[in-house]
Structures are given as C-alpha cells and as structure tokens.
PDB file of N, CA and C in Angstrom:
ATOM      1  N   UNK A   1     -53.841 -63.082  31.764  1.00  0.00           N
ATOM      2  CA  UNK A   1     -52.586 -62.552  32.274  1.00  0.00           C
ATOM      3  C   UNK A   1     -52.850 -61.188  32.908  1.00  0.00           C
ATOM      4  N   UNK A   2     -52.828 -61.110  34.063  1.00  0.00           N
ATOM      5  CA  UNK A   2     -52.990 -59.578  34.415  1.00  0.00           C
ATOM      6  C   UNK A   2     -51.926 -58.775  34.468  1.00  0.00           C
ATOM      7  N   UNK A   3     -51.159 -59.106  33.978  1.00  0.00           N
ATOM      8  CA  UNK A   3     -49.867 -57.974  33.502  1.00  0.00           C
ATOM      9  C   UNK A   3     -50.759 -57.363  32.464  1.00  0.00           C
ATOM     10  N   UNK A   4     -51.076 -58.241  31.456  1.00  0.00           N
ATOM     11  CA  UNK A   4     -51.736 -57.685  30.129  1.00  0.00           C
ATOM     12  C   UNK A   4     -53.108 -56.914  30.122  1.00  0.00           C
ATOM     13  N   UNK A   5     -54.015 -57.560  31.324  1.00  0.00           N
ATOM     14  CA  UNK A   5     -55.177 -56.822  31.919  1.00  0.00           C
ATOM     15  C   UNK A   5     -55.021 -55.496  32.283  1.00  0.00           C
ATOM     16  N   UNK A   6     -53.573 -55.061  33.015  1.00  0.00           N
ATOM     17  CA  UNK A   6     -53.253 -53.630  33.350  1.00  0.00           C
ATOM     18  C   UNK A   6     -52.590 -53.091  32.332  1.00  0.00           C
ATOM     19  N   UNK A   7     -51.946 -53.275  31.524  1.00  0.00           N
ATOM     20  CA  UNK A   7     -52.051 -52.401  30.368  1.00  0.00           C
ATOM     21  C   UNK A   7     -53.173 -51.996  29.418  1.00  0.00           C
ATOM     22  N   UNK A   8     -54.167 -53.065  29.256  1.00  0.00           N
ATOM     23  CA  UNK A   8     -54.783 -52.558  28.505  1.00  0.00           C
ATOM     24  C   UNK A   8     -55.865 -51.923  29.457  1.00  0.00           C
ATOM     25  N   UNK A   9     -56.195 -51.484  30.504  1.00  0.00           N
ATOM     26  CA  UNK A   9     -56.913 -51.394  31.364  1.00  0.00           C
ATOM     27  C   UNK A   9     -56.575 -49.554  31.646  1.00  0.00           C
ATOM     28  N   UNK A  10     -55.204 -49.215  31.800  1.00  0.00           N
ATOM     29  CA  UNK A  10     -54.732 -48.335  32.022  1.00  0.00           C
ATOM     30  C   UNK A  10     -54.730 -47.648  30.167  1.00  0.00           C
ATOM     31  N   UNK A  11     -54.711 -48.106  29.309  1.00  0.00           N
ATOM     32  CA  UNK A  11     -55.006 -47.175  28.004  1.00  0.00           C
ATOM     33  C   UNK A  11     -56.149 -46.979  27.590  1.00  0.00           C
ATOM     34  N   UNK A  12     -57.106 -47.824  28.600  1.00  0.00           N
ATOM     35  CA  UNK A  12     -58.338 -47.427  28.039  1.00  0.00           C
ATOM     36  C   UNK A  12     -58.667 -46.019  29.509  1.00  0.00           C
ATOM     37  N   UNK A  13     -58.657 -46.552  30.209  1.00  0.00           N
ATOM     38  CA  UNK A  13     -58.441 -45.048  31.558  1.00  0.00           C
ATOM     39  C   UNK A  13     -57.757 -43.850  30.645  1.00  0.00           C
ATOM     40  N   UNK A  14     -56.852 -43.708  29.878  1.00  0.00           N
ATOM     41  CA  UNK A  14     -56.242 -42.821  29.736  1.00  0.00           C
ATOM     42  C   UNK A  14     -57.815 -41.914  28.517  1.00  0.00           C
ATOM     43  N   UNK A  15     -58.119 -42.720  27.637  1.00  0.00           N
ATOM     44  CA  UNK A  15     -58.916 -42.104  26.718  1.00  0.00           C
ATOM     45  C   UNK A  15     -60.911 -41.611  27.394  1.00  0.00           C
ATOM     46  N   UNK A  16     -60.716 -42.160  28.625  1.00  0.00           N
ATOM     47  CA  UNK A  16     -61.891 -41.835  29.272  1.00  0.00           C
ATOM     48  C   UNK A  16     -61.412 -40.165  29.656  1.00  0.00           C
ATOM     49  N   UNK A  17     -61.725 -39.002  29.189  1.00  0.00           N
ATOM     50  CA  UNK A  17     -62.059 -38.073  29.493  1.00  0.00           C
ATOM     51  C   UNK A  17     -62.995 -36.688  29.833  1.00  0.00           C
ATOM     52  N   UNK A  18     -64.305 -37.192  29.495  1.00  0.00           N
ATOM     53  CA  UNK A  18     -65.500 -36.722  29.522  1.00  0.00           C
ATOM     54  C   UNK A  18     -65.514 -36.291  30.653  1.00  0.00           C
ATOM     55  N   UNK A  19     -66.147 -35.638  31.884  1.00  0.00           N
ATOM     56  CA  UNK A  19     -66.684 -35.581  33.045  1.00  0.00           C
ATOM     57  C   UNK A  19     -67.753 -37.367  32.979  1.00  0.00           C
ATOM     58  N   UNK A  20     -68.740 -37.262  32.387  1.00  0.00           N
ATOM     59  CA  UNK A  20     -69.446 -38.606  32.513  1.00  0.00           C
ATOM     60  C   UNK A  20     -68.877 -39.810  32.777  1.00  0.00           C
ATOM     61  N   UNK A  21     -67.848 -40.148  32.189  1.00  0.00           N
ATOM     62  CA  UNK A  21     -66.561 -41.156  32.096  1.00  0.00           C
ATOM     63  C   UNK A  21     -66.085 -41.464  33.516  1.00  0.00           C
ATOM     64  N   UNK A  22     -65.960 -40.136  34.040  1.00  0.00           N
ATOM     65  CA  UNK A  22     -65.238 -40.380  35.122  1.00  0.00           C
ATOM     66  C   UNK A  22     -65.339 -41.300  36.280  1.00  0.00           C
ATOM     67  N   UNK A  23     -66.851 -41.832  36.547  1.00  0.00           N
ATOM     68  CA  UNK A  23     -67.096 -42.803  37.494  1.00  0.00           C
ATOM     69  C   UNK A  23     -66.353 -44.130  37.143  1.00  0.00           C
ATOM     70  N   UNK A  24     -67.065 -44.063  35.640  1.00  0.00           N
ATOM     71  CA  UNK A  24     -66.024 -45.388  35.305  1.00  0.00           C
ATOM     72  C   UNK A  24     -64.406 -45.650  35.157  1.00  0.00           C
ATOM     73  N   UNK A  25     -64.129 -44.102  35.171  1.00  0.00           N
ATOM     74  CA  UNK A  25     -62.348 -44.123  35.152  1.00  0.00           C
ATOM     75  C   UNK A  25     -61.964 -44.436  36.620  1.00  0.00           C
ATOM     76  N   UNK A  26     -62.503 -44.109  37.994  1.00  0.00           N
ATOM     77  CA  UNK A  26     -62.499 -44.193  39.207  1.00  0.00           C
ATOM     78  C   UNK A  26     -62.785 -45.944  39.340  1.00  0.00           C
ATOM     79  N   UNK A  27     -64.011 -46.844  39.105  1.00  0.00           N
ATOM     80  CA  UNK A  27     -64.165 -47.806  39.073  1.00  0.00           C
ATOM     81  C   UNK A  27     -63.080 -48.760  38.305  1.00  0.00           C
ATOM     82  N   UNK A  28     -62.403 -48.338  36.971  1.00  0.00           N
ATOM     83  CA  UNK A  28     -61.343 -48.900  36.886  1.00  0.00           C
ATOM     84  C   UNK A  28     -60.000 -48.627  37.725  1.00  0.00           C
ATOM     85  N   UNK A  29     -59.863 -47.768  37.725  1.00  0.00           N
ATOM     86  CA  UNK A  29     -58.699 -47.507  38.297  1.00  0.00           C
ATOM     87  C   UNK A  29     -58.616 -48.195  39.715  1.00  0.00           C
ATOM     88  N   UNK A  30     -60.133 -48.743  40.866  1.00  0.00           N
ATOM     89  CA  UNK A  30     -60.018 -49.818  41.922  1.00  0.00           C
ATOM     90  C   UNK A  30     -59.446 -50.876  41.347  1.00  0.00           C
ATOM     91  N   UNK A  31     -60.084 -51.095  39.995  1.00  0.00           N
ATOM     92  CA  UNK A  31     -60.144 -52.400  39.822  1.00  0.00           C
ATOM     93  C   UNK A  31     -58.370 -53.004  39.768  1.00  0.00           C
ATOM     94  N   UNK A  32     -57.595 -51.864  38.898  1.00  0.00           N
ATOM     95  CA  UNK A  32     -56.426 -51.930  39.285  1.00  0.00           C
ATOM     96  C   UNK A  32     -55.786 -51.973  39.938  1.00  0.00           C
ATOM     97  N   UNK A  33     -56.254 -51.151  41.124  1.00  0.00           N
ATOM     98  CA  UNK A  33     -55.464 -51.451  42.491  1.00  0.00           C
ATOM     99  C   UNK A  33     -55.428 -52.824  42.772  1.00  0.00           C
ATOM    100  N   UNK A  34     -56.546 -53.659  43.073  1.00  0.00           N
ATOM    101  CA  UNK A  34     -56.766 -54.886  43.307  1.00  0.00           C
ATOM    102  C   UNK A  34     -55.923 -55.676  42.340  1.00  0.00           C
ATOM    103  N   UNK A  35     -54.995 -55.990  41.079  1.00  0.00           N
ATOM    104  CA  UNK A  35     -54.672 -56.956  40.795  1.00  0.00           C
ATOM    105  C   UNK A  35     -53.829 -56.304  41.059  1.00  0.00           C
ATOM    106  N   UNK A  36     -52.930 -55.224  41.241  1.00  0.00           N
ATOM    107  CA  UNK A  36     -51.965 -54.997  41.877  1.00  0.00           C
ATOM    108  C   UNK A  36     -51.559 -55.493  43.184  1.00  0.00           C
ATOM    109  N   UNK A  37     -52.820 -55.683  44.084  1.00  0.00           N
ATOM    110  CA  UNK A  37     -52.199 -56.151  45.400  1.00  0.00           C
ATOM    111  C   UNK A  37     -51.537 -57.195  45.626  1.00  0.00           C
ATOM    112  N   UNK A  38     -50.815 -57.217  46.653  1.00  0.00           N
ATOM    113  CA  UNK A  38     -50.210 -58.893  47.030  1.00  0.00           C
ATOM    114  C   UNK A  38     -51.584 -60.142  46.875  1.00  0.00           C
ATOM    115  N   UNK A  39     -52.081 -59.055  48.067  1.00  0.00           N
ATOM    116  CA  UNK A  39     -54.034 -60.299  48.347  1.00  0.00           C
ATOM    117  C   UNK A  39     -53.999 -60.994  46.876  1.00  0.00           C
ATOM    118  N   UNK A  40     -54.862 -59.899  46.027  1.00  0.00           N
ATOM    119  CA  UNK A  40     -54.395 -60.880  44.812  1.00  0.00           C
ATOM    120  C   UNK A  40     -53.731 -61.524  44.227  1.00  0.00           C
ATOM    121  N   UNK A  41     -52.404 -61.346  44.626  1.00  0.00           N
ATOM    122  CA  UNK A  41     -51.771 -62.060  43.622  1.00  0.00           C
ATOM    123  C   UNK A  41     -51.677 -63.149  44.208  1.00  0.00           C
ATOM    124  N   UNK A  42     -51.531 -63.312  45.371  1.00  0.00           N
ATOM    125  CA  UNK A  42     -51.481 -64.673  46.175  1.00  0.00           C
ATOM    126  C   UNK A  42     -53.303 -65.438  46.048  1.00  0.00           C
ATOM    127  N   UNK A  43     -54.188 -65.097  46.070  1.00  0.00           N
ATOM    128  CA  UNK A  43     -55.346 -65.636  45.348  1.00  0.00           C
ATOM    129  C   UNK A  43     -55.463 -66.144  44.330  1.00  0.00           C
ATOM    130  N   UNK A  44     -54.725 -65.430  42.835  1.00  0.00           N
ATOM    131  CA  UNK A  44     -54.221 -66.064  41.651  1.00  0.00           C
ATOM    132  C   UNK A  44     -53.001 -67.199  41.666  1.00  0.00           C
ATOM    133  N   UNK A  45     -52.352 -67.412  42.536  1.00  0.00           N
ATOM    134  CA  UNK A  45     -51.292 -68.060  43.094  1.00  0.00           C
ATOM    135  C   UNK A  45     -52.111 -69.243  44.110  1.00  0.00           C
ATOM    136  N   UNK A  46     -53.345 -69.302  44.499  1.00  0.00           N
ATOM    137  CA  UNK A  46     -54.083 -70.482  45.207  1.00  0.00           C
ATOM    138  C   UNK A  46     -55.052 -71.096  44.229  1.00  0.00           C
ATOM    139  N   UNK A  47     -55.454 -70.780  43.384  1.00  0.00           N
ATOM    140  CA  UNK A  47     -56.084 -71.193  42.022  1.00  0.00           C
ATOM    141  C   UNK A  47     -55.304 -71.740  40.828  1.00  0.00           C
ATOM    142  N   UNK A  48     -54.905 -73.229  41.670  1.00  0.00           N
ATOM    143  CA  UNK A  48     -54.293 -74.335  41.036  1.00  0.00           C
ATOM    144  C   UNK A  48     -55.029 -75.614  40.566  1.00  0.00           C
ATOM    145  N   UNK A  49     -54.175 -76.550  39.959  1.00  0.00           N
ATOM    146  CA  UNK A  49     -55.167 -77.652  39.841  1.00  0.00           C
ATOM    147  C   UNK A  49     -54.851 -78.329  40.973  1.00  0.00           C
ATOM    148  N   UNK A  50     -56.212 -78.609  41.138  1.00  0.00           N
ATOM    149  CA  UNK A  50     -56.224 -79.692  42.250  1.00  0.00           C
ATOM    150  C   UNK A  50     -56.861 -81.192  42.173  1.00  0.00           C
ATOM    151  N   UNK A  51     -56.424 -82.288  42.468  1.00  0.00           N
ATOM    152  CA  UNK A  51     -56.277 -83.467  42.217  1.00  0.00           C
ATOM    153  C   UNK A  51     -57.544 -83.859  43.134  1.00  0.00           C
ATOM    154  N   UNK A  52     -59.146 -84.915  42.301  1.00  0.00           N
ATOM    155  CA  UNK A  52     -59.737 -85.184  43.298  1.00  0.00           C
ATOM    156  C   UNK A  52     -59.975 -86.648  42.534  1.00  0.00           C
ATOM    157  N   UNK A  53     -60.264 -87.250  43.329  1.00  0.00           N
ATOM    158  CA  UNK A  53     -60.914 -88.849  42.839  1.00  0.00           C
ATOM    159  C   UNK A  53     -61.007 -89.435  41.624  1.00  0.00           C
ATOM    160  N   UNK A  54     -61.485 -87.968  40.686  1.00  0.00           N
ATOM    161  CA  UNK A  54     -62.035 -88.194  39.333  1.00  0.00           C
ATOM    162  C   UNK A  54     -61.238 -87.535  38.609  1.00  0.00           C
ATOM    163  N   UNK A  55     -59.739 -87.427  39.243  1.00  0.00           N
ATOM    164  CA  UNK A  55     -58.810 -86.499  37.831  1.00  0.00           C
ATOM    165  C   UNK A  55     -58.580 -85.218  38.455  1.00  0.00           C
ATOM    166  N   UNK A  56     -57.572 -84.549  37.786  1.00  0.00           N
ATOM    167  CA  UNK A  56     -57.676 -83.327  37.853  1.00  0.00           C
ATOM    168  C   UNK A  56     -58.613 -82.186  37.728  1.00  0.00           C
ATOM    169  N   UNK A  57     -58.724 -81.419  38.648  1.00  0.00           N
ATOM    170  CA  UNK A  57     -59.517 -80.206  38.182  1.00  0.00           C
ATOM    171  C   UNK A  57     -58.920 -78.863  37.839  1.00  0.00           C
ATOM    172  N   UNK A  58     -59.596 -78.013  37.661  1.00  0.00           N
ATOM    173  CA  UNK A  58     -58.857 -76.803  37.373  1.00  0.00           C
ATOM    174  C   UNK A  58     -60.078 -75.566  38.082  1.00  0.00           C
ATOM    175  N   UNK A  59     -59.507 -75.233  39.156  1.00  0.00           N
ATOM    176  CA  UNK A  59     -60.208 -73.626  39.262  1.00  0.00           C
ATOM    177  C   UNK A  59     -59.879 -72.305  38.351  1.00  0.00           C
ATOM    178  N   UNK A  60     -60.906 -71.906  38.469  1.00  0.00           N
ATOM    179  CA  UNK A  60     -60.792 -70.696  37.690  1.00  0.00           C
ATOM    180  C   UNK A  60     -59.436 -69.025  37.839  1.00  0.00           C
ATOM    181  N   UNK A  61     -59.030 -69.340  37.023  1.00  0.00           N
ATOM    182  CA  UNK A  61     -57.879 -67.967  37.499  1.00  0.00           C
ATOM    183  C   UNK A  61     -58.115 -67.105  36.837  1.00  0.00           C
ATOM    184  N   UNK A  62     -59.508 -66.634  36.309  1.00  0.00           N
ATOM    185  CA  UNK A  62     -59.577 -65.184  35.550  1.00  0.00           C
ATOM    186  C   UNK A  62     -59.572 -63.878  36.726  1.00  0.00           C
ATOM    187  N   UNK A  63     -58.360 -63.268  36.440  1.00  0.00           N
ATOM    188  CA  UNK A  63     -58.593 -62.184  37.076  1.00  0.00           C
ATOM    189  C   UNK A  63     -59.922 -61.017  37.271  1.00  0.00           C
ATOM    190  N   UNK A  64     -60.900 -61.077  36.013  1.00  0.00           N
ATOM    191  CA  UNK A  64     -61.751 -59.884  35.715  1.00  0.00           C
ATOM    192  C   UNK A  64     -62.917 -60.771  36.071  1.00  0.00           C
ATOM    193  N   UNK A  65     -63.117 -62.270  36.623  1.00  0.00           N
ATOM    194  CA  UNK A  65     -63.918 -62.866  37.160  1.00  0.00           C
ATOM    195  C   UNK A  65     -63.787 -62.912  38.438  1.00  0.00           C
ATOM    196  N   UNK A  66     -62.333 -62.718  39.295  1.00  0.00           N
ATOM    197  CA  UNK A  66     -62.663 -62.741  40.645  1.00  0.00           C
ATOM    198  C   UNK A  66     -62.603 -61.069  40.663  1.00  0.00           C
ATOM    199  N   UNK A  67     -62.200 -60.513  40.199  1.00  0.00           N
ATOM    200  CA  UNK A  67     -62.565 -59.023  40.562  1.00  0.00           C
ATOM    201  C   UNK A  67     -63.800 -58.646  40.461  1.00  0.00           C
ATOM    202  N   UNK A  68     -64.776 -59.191  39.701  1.00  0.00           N
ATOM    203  CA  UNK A  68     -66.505 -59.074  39.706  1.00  0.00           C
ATOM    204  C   UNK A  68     -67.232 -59.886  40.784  1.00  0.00           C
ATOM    205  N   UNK A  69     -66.518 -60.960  41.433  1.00  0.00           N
ATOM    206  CA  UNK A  69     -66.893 -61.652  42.485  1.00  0.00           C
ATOM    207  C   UNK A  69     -66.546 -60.281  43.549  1.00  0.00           C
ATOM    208  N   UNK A  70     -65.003 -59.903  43.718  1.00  0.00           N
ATOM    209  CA  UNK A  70     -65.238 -59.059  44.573  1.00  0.00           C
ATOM    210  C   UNK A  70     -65.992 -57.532  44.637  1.00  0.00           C
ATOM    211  N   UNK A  71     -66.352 -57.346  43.583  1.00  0.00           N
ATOM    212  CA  UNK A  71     -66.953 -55.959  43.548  1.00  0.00           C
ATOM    213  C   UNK A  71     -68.061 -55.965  43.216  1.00  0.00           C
ATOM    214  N   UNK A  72     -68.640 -57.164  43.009  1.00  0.00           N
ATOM    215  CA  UNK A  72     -70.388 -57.097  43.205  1.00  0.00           C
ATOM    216  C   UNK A  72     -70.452 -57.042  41.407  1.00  0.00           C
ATOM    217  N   UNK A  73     -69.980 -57.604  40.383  1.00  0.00           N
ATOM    218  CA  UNK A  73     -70.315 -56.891  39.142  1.00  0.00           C
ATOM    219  C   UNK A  73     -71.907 -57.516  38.705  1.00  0.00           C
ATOM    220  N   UNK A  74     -71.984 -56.752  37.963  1.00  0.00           N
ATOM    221  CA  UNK A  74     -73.900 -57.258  37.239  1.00  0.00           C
ATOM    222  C   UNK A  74     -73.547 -58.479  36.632  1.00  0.00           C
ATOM    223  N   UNK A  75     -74.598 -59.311  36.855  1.00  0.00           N
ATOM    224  CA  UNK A  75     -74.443 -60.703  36.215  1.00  0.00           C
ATOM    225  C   UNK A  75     -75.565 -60.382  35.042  1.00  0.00           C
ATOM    226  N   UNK A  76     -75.394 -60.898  33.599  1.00  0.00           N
ATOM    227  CA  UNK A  76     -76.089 -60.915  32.833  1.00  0.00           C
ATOM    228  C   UNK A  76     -77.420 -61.673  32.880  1.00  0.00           C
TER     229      UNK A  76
END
C-alpha cells in the first residue's frame, strides 16, 4: 500500500538527523516524490491481472520494487 509506504517512509526521514544521514534522507525523500506522482500512480493502476492462455496472471505492484527498477537500486 503506498499510502502506508509514505508514512512510514516519512517517520523514518524525520529521525535521520546526523549530517551522515542526510544523503539518505535526500534519497528518500525522491523516493517519495515518485509514489506521489500521478506517473506512478497510474503505473500502479496498469499492473493488473492479466488473462493469458494458461489462466490468470498477476504482475507485480510493489511499489519499493518499481521504485528500485527506477532508481537503479543494488540488487543483492
């Protein structure tokens, strides 16, 4: 749910206060912009099931998975 992604996203921003922190408070705080946008939300809104030969499928609608698609995140 990225309603729930930006809350908890924005209380953890709030307790980042170090100077060191700060890249990562900047890197979240994109990341927020982005599920805020329309773009996204209409992307989460095209990631339906879709019906093929063999049944239903289901694409993926994790928000913090297409936001690592779009921002390059480290793959383990």
């Amino acid at each position: 749910d990225t309603d729930r992604a930006l809350v908890l996203l924005e209380e953890y921003c709030k307790k980042l206060r170090k100077p060191e922190e700060q890249q990562l408070k900047k890197a979240i705080r994109k990341v927020m912009g982005i599920f805020k946008s329309s773009l996204f939300q209409a992307l989460l809104g095209s990631f339906t099931k879709k019906p093929t030969r063999y049944g239903p499928t289901y694409q993926p609608s994790s928000p913090v998975a297409l936001a690592c698609d779009v921002l390059g995140c480290p793959k383990d």
